[in-house]
N, C-alpha and C. Protein backbone atom coordinates (compact mmCIF):
# COMPACT_ATOMS: atom_id res chain seq x y z
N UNK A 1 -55.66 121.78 55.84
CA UNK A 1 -55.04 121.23 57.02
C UNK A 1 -54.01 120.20 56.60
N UNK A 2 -52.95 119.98 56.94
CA UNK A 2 -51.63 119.33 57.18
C UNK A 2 -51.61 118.57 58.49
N UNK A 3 -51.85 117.04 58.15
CA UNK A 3 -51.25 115.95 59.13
C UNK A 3 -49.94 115.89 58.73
N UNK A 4 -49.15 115.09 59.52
CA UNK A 4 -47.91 114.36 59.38
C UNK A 4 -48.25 113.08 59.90
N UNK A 5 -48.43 112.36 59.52
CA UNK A 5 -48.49 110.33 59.84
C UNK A 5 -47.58 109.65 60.28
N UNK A 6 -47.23 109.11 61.66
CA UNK A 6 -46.19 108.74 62.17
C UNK A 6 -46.59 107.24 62.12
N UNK A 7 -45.39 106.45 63.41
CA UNK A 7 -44.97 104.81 63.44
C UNK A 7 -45.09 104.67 64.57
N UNK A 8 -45.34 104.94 66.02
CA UNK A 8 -44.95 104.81 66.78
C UNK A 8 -44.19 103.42 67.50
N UNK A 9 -44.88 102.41 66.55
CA UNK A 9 -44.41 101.07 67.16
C UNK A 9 -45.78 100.10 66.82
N UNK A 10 -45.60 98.84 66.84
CA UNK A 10 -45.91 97.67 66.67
C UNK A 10 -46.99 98.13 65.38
N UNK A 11 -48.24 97.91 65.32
CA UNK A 11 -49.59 98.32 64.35
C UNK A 11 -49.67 99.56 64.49
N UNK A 12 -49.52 100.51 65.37
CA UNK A 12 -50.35 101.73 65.61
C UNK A 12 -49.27 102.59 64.39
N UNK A 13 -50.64 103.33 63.92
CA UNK A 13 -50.28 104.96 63.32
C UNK A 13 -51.07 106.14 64.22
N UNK A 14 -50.72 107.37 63.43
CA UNK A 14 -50.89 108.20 64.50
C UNK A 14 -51.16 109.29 63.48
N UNK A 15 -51.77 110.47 63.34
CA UNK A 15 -51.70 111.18 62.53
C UNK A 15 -51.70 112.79 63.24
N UNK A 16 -50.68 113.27 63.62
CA UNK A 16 -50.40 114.62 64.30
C UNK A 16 -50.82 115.76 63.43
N UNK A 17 -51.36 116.68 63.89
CA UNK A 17 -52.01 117.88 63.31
C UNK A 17 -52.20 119.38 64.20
N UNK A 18 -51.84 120.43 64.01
CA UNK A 18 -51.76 121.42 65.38
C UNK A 18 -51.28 120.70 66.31
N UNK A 19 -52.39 121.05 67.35
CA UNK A 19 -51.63 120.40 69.27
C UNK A 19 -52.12 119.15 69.29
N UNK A 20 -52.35 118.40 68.23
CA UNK A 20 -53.10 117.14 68.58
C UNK A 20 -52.49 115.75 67.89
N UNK A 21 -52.67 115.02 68.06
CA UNK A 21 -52.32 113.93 68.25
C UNK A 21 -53.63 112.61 68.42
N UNK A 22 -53.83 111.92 67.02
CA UNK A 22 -54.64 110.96 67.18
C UNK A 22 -53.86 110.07 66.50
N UNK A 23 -54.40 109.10 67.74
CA UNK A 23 -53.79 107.38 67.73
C UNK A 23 -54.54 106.67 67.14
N UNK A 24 -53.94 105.67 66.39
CA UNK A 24 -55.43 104.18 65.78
C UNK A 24 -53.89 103.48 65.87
N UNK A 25 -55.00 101.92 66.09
CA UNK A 25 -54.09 100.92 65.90
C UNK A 25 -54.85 99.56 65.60
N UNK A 26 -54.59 98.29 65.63
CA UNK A 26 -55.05 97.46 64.91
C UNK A 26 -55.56 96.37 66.48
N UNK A 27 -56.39 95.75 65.99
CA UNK A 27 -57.35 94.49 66.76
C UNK A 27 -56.34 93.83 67.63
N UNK A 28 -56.25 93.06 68.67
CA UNK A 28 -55.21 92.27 69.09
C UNK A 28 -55.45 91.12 67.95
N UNK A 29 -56.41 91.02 67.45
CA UNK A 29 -56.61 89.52 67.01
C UNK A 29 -56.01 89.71 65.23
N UNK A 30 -55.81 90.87 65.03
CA UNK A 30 -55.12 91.73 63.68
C UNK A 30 -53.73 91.76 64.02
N UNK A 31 -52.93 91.36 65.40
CA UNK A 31 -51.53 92.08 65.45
C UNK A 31 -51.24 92.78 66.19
N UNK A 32 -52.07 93.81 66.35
CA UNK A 32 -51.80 94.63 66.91
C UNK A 32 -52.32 94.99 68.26
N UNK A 33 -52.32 95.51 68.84
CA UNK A 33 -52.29 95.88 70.48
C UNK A 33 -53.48 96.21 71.09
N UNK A 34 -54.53 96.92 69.76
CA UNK A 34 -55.90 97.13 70.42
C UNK A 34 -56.00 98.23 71.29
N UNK A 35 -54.62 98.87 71.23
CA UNK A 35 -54.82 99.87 72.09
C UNK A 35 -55.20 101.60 72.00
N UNK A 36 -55.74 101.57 70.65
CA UNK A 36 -56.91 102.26 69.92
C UNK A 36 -57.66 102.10 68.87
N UNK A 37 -58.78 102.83 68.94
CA UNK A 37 -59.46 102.35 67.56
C UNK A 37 -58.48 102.45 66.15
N UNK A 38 -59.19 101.53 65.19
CA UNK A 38 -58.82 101.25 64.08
C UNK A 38 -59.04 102.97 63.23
N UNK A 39 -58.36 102.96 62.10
CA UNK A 39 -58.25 103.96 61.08
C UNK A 39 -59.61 104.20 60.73
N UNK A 40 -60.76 103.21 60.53
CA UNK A 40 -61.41 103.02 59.61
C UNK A 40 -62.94 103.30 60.83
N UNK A 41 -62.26 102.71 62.26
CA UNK A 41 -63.09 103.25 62.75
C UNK A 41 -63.05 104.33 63.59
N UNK A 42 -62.13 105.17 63.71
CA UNK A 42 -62.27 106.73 63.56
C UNK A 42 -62.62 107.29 62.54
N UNK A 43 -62.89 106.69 60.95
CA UNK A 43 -63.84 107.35 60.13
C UNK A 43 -65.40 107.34 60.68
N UNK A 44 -65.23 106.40 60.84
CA UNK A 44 -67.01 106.15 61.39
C UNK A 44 -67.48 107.10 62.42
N UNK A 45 -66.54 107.03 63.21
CA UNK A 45 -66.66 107.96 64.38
C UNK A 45 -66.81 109.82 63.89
N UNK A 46 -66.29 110.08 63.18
CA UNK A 46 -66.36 111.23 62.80
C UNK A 46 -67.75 111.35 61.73
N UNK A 47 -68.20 110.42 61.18
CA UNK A 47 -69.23 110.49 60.96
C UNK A 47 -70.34 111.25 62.13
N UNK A 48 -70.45 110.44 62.78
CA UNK A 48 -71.43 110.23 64.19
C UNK A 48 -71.45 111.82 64.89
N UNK A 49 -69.69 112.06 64.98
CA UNK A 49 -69.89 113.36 65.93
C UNK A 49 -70.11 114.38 65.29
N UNK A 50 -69.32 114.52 63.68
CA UNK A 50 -70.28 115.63 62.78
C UNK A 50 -71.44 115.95 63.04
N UNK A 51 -72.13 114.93 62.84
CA UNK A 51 -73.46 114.83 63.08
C UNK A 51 -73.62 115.73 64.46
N UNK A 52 -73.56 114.82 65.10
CA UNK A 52 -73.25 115.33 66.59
C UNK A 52 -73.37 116.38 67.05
N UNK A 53 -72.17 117.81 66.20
CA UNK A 53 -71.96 118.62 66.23
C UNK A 53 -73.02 119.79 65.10
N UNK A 54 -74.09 119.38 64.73
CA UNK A 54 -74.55 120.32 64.08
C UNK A 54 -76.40 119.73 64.94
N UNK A 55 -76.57 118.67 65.38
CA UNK A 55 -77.43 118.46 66.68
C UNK A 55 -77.27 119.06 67.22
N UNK A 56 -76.52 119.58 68.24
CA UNK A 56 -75.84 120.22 69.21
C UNK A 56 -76.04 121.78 68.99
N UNK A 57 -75.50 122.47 67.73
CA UNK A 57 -75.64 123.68 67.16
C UNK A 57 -76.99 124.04 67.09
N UNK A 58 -77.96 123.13 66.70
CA UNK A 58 -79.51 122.96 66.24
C UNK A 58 -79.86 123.63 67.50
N UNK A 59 -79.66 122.46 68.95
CA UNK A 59 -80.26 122.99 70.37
C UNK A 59 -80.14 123.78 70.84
N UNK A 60 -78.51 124.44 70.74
CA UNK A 60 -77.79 125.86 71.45
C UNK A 60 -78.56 126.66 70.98
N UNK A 61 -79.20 126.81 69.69
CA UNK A 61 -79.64 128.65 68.89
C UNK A 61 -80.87 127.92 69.09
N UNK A 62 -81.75 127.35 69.77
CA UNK A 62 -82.78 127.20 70.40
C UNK A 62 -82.91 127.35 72.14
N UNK A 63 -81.48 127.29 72.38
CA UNK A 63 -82.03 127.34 74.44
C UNK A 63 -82.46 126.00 74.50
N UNK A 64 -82.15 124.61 73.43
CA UNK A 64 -83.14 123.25 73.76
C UNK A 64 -81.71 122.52 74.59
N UNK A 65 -81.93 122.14 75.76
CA UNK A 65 -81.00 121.37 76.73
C UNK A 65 -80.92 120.06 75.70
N UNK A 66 -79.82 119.52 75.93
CA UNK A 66 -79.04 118.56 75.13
C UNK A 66 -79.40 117.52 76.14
N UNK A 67 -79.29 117.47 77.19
CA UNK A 67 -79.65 115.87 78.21
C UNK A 67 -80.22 115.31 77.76
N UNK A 68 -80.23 113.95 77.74
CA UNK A 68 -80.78 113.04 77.09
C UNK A 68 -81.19 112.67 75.55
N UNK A 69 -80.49 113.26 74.85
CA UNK A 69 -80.22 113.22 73.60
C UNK A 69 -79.10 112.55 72.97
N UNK A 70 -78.90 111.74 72.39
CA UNK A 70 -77.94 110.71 71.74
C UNK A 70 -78.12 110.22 70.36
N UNK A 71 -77.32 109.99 69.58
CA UNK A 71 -76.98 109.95 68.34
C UNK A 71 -77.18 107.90 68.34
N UNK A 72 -77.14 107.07 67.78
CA UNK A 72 -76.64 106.18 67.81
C UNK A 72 -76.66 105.71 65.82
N UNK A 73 -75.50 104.86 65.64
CA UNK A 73 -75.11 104.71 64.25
C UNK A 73 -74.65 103.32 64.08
N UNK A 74 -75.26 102.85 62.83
CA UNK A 74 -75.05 101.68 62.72
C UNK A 74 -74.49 101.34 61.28
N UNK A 75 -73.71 100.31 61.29
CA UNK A 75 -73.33 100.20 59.50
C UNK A 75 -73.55 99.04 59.18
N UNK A 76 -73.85 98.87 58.11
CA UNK A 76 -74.27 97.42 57.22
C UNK A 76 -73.41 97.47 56.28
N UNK A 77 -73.06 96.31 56.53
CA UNK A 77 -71.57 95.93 55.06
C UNK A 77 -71.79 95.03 54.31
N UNK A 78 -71.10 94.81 52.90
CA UNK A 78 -72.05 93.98 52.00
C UNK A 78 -71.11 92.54 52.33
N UNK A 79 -71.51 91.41 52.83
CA UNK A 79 -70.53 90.19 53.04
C UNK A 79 -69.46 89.67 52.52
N UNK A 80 -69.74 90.13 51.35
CA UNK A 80 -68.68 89.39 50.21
C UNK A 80 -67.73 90.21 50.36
N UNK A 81 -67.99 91.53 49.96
CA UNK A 81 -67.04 92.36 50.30
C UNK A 81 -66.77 93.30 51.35
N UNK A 82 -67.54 93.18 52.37
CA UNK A 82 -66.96 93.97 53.29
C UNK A 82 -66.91 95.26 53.55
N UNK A 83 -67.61 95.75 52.17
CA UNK A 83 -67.94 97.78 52.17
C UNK A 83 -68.84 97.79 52.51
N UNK A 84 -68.51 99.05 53.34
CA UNK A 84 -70.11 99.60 53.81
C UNK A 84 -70.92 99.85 52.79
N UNK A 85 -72.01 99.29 53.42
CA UNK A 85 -73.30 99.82 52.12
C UNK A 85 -74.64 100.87 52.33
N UNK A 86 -74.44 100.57 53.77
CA UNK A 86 -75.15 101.84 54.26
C UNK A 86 -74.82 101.84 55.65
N UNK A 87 -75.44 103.13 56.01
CA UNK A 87 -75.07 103.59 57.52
C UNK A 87 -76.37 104.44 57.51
N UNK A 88 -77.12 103.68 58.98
CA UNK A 88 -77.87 104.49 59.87
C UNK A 88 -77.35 105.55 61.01
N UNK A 89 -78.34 106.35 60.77
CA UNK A 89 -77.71 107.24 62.00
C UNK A 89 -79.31 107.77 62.93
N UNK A 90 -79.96 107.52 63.59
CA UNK A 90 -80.72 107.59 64.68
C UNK A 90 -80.81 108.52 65.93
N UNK A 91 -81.55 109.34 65.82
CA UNK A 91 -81.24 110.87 66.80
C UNK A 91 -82.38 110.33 67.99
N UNK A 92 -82.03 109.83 69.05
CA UNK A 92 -82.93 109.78 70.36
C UNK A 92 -83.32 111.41 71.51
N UNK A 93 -84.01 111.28 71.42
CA UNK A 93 -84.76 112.28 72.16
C UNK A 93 -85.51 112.11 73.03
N UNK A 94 -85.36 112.68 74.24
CA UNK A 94 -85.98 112.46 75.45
C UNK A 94 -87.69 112.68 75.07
N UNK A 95 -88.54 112.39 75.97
CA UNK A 95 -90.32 112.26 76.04
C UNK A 95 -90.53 113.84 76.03
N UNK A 96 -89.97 114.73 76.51
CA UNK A 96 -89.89 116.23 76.53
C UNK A 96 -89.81 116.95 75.59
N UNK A 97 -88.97 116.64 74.95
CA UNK A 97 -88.59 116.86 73.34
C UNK A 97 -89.32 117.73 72.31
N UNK A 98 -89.22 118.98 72.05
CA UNK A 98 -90.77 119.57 71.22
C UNK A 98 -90.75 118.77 69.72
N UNK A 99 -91.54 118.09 69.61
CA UNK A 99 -91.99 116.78 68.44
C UNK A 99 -91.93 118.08 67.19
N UNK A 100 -92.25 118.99 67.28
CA UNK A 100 -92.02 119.84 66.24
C UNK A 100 -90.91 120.36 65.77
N UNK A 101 -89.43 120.27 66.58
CA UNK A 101 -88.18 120.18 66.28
C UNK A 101 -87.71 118.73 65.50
N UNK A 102 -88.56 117.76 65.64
CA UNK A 102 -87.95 116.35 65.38
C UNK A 102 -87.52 115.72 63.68
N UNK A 103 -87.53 116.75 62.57
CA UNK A 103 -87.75 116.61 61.21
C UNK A 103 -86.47 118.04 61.25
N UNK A 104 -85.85 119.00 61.95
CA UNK A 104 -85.65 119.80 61.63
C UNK A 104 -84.10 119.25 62.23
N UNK A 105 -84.21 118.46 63.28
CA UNK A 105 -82.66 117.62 63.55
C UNK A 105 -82.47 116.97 63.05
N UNK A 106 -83.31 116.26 62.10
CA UNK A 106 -82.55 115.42 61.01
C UNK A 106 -81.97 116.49 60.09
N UNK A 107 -82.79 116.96 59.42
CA UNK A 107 -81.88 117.97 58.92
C UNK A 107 -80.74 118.43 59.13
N UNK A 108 -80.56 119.08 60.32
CA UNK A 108 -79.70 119.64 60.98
C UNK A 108 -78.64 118.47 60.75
N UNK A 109 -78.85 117.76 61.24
CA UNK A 109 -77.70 116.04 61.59
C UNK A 109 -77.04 116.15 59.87
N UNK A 110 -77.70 116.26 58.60
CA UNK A 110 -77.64 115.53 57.41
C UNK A 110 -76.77 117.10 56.79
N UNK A 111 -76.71 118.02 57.55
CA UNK A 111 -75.80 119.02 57.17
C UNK A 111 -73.74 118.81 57.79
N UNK A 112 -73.84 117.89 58.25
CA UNK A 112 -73.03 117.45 58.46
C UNK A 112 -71.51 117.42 57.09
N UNK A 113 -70.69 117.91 57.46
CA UNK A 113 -69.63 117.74 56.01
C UNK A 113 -68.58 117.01 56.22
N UNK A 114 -68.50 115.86 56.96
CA UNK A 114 -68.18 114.82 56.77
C UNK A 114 -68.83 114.11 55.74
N UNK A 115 -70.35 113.58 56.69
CA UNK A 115 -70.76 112.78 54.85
C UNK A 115 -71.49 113.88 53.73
N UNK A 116 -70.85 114.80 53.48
CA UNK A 116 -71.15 115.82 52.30
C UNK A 116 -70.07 115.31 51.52
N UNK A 117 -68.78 115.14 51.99
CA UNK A 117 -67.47 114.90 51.44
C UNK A 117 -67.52 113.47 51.31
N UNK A 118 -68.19 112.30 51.71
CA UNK A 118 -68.73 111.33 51.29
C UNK A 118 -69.51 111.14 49.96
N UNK A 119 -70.49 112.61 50.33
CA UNK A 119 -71.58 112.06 48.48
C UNK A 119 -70.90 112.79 47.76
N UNK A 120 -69.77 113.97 47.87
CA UNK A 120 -68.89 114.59 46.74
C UNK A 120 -67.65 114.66 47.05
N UNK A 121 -66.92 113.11 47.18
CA UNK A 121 -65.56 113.13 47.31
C UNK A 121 -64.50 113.96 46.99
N UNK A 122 -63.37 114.12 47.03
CA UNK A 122 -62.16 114.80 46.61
C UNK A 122 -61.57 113.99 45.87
N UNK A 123 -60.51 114.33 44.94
CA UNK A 123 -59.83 113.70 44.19
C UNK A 123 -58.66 113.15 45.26
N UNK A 124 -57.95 111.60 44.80
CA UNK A 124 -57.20 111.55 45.57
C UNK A 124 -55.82 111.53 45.17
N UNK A 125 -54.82 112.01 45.83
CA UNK A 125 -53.30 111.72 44.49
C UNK A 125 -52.10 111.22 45.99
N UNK A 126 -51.91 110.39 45.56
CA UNK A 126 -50.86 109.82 46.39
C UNK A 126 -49.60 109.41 45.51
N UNK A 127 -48.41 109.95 46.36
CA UNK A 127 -47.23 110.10 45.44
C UNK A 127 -45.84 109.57 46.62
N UNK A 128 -45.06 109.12 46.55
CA UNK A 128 -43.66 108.65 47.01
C UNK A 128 -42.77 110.29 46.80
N UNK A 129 -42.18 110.35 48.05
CA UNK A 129 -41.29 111.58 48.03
C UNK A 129 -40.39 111.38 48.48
N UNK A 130 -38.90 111.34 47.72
CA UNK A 130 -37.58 111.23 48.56
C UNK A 130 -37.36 111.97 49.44
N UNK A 131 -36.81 112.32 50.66
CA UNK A 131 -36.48 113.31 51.25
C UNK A 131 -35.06 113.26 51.16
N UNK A 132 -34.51 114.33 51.72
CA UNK A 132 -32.86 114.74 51.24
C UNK A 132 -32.13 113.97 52.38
C-alpha cells in the first residue's frame, strides 16, 4: 500500500491512500488545533481496532451477537522516557457470554497484525527525493 503525506495547514498531516483520507494533528496545548488525533495516537488506535476486528470475526463464524462487548486499552509509559512499555488490552463481555469462548477471544484479539508487526518489525529506510 502507497500513502502520499500531505500539509494541509497549521500542525495537521494527513496521510491519503485509495478513497481515503486520514487526518492527525497536534494538542492545542502542542500548537496545534486539536482538531484530530495525534499520529501516535492513531497508532494506538489501530492497535485496539485490529484487535477489534478479529473479536468481531471470532463472533460472526459463531452466530455470537457482538452487543455489549468492548475492547478497552490502556498504555503505560516509562517516565523518563516516555515509551510505551506496555499496553493492556481488556475484552469485556456481557453476563451472557458463553465463559467457554472467553480464552479463545483472547486469542482471537492477539492474532491481530498490527501488533504482529510490532513483535516483528519491518526494516525502515527513509530517503530525501528531489522531484523534477
Amino acid at each position: 500500500m502507497d500513502l502520499t503525506i500531505t500539509f494541509p495547514g497549521g500542525l495537521r498531516v494527513n496521510a491519503d491512500f485509495g478513497a481515503y483520507t486520514v487526518a492527525t494533528d497536534q494538542p492545542a496545548h502542542s500548537g496545534g488545533e486539536g482538531s484530530a488525533p495525534t499520529p501516535f495516537a492513531m497508532f494506538l488506535a489501530a492497535l485496539g481496532t485490529c484487535a477489534g476486528v478479529y473479536v468481531l470475526g471470532f463472533c460472526r463464524q459463531r452466530n455470537i451477537p457482538t452487543e455489549g462487548i468492548t475492547l478497552t486499552q490502556h498504555t503505560e509509559a516509562d517516565p523518563a522516557t516516555g515509551m510505551v512499555v506496555r499496553i493492556d488490552m481488556d475484552i469485556h463481555v456481557p453476563p451472557g457470554f458463553p465463559s467457554r469462548y472467553h480464552g479463545a477471544l483472547v486469542r482471537a484479539a492477539e492474532q491481530c497484525t498490527v501488533k504482529k508487526h510490532m513483535e516483528h518489525p519491518p526494516a525502515f529506510v527513509v530517503s530525501t527525493v528531489v522531484d523534477a
